[in-house]
PDB file of N, CA and C in Angstrom:
ATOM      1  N   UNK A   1       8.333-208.506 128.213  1.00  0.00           N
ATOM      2  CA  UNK A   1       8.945-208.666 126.903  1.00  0.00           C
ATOM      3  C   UNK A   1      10.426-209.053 127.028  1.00  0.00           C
ATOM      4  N   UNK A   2      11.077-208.590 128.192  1.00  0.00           N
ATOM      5  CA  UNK A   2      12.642-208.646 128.288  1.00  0.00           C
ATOM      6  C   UNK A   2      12.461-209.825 128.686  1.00  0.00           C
ATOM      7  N   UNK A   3      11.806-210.471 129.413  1.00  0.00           N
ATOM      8  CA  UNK A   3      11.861-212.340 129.831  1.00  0.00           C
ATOM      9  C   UNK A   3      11.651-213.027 128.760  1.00  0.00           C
ATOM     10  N   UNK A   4      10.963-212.898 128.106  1.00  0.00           N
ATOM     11  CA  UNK A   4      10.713-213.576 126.483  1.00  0.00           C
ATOM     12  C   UNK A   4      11.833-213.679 125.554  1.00  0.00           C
ATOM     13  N   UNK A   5      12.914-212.356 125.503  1.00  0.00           N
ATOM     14  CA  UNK A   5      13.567-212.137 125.006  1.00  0.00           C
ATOM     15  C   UNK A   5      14.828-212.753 125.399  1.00  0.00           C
ATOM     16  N   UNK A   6      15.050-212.615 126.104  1.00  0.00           N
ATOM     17  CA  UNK A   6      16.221-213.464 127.482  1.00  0.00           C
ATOM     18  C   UNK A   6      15.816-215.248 127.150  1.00  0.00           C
ATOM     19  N   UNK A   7      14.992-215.893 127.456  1.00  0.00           N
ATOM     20  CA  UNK A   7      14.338-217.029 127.029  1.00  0.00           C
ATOM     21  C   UNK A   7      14.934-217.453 125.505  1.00  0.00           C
ATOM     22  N   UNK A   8      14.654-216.783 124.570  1.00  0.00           N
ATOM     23  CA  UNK A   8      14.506-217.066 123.210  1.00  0.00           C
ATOM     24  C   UNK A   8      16.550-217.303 122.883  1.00  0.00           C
ATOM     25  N   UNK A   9      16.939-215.909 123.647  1.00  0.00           N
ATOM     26  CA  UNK A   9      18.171-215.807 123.485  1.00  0.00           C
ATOM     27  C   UNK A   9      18.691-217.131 123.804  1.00  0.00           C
ATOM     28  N   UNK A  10      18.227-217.628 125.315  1.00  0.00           N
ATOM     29  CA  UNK A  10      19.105-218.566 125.752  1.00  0.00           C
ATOM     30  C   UNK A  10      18.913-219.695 124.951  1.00  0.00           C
ATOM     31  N   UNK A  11      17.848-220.103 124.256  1.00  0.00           N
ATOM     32  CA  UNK A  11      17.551-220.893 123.243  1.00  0.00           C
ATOM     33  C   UNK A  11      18.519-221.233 122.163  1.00  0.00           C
ATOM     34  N   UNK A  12      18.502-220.190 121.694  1.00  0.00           N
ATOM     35  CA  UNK A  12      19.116-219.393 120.369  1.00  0.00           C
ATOM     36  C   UNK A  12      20.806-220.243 120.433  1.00  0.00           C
ATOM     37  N   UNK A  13      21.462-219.960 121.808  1.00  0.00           N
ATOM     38  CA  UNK A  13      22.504-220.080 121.952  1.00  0.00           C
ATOM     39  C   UNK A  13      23.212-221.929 122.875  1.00  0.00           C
ATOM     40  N   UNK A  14      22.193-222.377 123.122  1.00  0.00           N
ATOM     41  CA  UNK A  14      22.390-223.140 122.982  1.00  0.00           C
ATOM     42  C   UNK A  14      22.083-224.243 121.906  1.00  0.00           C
ATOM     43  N   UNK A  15      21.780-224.074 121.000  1.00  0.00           N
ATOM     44  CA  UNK A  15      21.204-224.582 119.650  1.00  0.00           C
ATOM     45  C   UNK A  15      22.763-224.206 119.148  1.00  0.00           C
ATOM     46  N   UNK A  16      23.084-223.089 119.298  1.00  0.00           N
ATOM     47  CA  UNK A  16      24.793-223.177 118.294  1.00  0.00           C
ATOM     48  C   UNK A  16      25.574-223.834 119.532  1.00  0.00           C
ATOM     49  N   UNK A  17      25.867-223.676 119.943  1.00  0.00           N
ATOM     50  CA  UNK A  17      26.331-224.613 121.152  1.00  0.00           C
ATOM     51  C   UNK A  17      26.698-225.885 120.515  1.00  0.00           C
ATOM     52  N   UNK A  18      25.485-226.139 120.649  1.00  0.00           N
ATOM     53  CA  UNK A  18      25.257-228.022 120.472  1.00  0.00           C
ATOM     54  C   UNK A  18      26.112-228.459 119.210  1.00  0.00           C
ATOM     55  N   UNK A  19      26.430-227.673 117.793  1.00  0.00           N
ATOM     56  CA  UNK A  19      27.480-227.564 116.822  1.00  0.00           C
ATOM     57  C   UNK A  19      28.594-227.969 117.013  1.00  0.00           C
ATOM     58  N   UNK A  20      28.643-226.922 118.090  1.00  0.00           N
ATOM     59  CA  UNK A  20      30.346-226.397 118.556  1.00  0.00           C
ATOM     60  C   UNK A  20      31.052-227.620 118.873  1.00  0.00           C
ATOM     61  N   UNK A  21      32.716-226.884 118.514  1.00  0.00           N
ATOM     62  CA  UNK A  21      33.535-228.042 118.885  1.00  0.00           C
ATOM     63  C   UNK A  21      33.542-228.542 120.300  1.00  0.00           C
ATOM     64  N   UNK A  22      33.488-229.937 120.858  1.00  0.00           N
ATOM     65  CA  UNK A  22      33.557-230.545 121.881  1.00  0.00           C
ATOM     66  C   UNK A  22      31.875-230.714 122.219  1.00  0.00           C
ATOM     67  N   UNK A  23      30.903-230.578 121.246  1.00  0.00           N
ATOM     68  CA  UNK A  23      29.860-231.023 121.670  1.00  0.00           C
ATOM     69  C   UNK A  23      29.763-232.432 121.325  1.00  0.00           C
ATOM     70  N   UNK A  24      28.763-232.885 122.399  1.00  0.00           N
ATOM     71  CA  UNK A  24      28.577-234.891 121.918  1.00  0.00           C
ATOM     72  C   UNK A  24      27.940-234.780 120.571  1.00  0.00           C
ATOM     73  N   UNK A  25      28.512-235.993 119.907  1.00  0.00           N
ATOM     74  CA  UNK A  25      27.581-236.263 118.758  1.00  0.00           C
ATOM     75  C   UNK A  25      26.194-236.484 118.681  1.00  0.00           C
ATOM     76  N   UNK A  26      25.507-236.213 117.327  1.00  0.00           N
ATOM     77  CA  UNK A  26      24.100-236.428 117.308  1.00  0.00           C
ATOM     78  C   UNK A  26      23.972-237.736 117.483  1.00  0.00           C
ATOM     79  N   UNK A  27      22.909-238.013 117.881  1.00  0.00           N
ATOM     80  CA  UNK A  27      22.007-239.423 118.093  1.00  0.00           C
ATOM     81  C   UNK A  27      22.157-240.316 116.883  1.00  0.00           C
ATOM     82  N   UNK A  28      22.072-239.868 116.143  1.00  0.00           N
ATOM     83  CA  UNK A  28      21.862-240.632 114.746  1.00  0.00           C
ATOM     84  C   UNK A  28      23.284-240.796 114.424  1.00  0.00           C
ATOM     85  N   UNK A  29      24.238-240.464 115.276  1.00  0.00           N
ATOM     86  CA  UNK A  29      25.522-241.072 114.664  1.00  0.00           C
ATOM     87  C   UNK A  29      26.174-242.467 115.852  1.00  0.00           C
ATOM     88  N   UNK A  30      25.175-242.005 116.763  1.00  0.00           N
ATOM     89  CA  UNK A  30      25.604-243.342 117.668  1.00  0.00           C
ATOM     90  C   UNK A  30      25.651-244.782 117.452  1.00  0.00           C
ATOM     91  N   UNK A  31      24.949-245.380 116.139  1.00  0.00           N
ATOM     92  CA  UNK A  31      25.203-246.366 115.003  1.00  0.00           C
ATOM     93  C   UNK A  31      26.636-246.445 115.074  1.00  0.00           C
ATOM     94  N   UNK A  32      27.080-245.821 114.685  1.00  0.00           N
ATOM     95  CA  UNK A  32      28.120-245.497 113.602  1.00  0.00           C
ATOM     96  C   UNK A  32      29.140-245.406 114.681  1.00  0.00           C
ATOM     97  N   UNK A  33      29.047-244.987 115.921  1.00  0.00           N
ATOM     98  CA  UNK A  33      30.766-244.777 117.426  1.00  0.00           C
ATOM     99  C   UNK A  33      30.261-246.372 117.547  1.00  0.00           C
ATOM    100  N   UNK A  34      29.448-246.782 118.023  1.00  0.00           N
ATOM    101  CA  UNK A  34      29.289-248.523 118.602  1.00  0.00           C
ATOM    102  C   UNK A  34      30.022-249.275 117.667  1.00  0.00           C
ATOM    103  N   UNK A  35      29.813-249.046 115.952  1.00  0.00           N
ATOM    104  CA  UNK A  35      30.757-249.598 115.553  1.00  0.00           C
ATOM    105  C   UNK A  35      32.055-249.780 115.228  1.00  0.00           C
ATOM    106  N   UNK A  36      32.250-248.428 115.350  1.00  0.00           N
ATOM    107  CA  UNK A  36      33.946-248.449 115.095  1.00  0.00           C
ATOM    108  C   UNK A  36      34.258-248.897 116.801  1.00  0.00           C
ATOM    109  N   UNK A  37      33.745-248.627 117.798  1.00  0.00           N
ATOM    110  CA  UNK A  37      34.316-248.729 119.181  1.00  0.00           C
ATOM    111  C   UNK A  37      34.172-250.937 119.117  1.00  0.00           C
ATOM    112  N   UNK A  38      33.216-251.389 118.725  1.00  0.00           N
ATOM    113  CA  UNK A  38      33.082-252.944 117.868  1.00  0.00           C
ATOM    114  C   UNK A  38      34.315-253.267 117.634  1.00  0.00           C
ATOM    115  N   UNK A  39      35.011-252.825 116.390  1.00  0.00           N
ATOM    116  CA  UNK A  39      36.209-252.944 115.637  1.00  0.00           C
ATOM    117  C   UNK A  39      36.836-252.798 116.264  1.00  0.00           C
ATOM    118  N   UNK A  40      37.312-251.624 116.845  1.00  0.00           N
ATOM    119  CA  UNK A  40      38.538-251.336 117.986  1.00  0.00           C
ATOM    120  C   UNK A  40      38.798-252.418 118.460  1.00  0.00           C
ATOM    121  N   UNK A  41      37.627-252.815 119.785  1.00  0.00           N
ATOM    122  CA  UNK A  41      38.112-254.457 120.217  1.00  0.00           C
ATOM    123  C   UNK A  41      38.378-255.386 119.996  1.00  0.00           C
ATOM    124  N   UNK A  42      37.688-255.659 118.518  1.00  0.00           N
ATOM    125  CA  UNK A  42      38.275-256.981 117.771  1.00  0.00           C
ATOM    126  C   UNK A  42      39.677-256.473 117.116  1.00  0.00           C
ATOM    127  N   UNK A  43      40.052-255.370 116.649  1.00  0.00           N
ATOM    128  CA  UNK A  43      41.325-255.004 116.043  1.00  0.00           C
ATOM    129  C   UNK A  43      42.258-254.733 117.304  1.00  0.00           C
ATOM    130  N   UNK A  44      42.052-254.644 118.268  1.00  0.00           N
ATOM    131  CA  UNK A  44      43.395-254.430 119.338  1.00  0.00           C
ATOM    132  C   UNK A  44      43.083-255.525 120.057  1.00  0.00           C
ATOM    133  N   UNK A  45      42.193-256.374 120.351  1.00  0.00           N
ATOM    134  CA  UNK A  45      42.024-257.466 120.991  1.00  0.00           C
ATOM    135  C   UNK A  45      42.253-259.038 120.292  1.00  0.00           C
ATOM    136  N   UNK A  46      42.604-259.127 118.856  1.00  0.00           N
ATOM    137  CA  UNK A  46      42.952-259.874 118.403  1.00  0.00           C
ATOM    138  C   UNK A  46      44.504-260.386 117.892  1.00  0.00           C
ATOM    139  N   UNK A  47      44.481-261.755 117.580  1.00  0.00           N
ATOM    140  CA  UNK A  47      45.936-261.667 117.136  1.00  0.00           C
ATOM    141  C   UNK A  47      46.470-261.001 116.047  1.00  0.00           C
ATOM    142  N   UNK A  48      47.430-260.571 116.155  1.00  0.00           N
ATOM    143  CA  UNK A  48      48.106-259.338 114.665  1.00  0.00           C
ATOM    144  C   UNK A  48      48.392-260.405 113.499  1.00  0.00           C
ATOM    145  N   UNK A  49      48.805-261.458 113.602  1.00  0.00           N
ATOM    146  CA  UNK A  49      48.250-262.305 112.273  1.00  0.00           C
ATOM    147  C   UNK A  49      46.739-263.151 111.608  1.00  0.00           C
ATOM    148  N   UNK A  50      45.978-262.841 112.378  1.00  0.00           N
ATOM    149  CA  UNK A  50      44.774-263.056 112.022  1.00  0.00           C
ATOM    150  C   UNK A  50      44.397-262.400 110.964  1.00  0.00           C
ATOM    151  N   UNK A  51      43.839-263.271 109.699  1.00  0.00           N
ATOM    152  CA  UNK A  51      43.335-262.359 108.685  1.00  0.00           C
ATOM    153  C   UNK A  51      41.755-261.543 109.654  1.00  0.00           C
ATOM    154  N   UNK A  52      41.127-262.056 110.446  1.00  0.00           N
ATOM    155  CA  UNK A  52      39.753-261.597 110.963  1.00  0.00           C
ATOM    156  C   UNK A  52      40.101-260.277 111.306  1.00  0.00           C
ATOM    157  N   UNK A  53      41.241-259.906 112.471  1.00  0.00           N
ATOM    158  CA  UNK A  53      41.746-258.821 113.430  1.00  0.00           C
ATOM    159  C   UNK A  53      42.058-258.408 111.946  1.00  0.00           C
ATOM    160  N   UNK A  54      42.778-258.268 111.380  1.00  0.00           N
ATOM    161  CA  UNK A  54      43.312-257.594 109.814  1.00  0.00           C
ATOM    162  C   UNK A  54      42.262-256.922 109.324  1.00  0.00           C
ATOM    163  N   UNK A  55      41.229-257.653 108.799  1.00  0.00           N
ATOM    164  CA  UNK A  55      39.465-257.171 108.627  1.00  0.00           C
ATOM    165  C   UNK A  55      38.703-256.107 109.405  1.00  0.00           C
ATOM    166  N   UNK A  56      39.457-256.436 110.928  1.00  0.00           N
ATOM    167  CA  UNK A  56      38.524-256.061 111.868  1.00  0.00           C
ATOM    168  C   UNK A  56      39.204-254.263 111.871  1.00  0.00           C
ATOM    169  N   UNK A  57      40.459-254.209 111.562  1.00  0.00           N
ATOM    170  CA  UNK A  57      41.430-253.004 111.700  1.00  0.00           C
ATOM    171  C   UNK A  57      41.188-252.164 110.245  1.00  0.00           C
ATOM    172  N   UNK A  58      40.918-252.567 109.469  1.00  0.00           N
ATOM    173  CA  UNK A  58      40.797-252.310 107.958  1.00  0.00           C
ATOM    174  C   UNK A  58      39.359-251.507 108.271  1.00  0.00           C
ATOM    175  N   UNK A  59      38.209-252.373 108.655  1.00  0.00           N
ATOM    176  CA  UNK A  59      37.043-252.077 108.454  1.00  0.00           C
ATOM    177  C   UNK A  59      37.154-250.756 109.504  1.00  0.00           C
ATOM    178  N   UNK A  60      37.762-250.794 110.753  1.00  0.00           N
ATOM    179  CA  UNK A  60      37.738-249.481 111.636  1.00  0.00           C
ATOM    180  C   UNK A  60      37.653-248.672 111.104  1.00  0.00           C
ATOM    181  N   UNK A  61      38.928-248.345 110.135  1.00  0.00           N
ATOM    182  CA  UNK A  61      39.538-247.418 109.982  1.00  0.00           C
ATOM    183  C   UNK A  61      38.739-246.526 108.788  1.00  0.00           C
ATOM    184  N   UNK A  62      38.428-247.418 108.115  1.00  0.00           N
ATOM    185  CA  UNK A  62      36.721-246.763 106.934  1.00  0.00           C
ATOM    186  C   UNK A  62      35.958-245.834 108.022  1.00  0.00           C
ATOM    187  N   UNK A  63      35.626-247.162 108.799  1.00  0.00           N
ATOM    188  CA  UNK A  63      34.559-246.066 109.848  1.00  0.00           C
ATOM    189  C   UNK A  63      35.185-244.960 110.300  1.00  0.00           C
ATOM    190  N   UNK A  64      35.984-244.872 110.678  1.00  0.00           N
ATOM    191  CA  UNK A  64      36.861-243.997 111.486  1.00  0.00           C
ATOM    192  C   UNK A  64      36.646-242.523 110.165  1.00  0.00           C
ATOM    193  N   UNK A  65      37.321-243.006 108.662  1.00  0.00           N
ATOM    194  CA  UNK A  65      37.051-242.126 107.596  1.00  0.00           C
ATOM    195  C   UNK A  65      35.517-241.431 107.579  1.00  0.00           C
ATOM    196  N   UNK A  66      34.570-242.152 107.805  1.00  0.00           N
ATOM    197  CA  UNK A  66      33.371-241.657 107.992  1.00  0.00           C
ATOM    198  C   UNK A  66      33.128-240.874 109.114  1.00  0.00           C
ATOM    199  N   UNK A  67      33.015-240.986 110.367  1.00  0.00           N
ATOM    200  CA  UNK A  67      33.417-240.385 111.413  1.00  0.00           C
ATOM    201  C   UNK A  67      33.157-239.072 111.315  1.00  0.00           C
ATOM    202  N   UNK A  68      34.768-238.900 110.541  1.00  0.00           N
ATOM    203  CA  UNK A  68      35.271-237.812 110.450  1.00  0.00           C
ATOM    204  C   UNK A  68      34.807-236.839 109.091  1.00  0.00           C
ATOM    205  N   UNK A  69      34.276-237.443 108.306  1.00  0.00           N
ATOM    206  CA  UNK A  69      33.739-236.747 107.275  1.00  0.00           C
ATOM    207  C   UNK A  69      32.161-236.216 107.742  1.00  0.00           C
ATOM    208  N   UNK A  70      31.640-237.040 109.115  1.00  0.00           N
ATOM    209  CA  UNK A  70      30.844-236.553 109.982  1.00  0.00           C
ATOM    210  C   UNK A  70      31.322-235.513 110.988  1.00  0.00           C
ATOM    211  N   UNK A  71      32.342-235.084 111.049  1.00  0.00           N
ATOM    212  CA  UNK A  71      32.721-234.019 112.273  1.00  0.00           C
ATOM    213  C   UNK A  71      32.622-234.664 113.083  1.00  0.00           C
ATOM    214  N   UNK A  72      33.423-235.965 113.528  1.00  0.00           N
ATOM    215  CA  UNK A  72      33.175-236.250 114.930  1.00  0.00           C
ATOM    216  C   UNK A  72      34.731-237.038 115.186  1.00  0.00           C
ATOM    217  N   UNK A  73      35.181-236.578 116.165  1.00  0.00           N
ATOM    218  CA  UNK A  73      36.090-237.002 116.504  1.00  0.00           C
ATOM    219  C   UNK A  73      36.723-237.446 117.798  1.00  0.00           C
ATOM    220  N   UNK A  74      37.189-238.348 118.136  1.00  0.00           N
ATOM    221  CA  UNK A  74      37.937-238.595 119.391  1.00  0.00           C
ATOM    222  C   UNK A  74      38.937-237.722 120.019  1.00  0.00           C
ATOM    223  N   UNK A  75      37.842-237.161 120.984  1.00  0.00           N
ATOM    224  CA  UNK A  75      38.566-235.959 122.402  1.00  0.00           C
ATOM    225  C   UNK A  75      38.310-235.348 123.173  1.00  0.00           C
ATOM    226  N   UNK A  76      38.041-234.338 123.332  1.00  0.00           N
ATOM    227  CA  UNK A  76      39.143-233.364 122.958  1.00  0.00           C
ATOM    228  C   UNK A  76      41.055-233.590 122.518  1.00  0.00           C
ATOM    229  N   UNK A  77      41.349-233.203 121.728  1.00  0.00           N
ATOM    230  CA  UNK A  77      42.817-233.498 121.097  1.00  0.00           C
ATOM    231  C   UNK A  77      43.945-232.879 122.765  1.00  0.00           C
ATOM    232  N   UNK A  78      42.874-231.903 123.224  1.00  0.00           N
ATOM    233  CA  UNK A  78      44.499-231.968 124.491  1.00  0.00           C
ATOM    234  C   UNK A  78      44.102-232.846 125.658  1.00  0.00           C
ATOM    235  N   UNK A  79      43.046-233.107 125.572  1.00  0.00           N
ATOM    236  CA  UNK A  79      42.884-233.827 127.005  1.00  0.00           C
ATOM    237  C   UNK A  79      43.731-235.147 126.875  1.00  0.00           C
ATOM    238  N   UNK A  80      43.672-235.698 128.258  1.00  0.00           N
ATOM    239  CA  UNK A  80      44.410-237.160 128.323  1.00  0.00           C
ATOM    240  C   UNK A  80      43.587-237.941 127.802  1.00  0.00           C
ATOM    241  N   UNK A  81      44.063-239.527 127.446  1.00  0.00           N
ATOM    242  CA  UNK A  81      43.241-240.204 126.801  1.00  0.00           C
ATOM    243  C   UNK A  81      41.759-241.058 127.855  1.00  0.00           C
ATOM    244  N   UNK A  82      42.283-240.720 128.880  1.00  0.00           N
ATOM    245  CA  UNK A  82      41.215-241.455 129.620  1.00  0.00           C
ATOM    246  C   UNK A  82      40.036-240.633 130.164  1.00  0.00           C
ATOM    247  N   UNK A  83      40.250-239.051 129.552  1.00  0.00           N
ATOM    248  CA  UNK A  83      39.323-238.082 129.544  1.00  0.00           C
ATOM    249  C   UNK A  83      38.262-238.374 128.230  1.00  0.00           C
ATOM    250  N   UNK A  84      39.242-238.673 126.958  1.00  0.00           N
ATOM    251  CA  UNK A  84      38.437-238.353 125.990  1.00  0.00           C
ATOM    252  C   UNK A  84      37.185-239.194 125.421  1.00  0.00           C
ATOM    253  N   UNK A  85      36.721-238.332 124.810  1.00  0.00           N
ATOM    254  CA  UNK A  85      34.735-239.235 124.108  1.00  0.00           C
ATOM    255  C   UNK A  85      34.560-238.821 123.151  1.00  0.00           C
ATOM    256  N   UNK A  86      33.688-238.967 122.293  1.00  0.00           N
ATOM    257  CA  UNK A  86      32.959-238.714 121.088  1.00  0.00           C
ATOM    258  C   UNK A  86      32.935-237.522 120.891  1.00  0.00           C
ATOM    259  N   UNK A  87      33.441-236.603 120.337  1.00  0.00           N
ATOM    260  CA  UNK A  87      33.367-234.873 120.163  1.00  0.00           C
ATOM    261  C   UNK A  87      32.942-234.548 118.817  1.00  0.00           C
ATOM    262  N   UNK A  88      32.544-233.473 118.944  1.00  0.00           N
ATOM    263  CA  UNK A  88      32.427-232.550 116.996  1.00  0.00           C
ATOM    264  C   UNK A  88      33.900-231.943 117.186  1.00  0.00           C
ATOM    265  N   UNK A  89      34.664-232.303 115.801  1.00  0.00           N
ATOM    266  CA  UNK A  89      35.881-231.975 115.966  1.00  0.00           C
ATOM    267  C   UNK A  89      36.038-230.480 115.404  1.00  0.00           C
ATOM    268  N   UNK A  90      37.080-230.070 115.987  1.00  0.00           N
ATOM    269  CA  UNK A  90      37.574-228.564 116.397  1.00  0.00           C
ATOM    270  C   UNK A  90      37.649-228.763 114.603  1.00  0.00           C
ATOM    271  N   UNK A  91      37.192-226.772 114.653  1.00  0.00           N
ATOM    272  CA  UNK A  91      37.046-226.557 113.235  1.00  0.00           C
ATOM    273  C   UNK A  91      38.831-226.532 112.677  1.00  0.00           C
ATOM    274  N   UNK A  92      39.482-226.980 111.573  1.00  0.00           N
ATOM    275  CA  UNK A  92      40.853-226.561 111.008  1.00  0.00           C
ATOM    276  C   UNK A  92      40.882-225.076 110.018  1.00  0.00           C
ATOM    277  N   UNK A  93      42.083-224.826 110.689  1.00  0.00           N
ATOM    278  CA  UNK A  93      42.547-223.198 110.538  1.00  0.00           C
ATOM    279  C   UNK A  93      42.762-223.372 108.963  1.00  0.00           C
ATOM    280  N   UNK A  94      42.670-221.986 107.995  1.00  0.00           N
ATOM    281  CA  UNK A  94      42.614-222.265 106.870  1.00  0.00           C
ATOM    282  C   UNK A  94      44.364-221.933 106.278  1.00  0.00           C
TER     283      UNK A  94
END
């Protein structure tokens, strides 16, 4: 019964886990990083007077709004930038 129980637990706890801040995003939001990571390149890889790159920086940044109204955010916020990835962003203090 205590192995069953131990089992279920470890279950249990990685299921909140997977929530938690600094977990990867769900699957179903990986749509949604390809495109803003899309934009990125055309918005930092284009010329700064281009109406397209203009479009391309505009439209990011929506996504980027969505993103985040998804809990997902670029990091961890202390790591360096060449550490960071797709995270559930850290809950804000009230």
């Amino acid at each position: 019964m205590m192995k069953y129980t131990l089992v279920a637990l470890a279950l249990f706890m990685g299921v909140a886990v997977c929530g938690a801040y600094g977990a990867r995003p769900r699957p179903s939001d990986q749509a949604l990083i390809a495109k803003e990571e899309d934009l990125n390149d055309k918005c930092r890889g284009g010329l700064g007077t281009s109406r397209a790159t203009m479009a391309a920086c505009d439209r990011r940044e929506a996504v980027l709004g969505v993103l985040e109204k998804r809990n997902i955010c670029w990091g961890p916020s202390d790591s360096i930038e060449a550490e960071k990835h797709w995270v559930r962003c850290k809950p804000q203090k009230p």
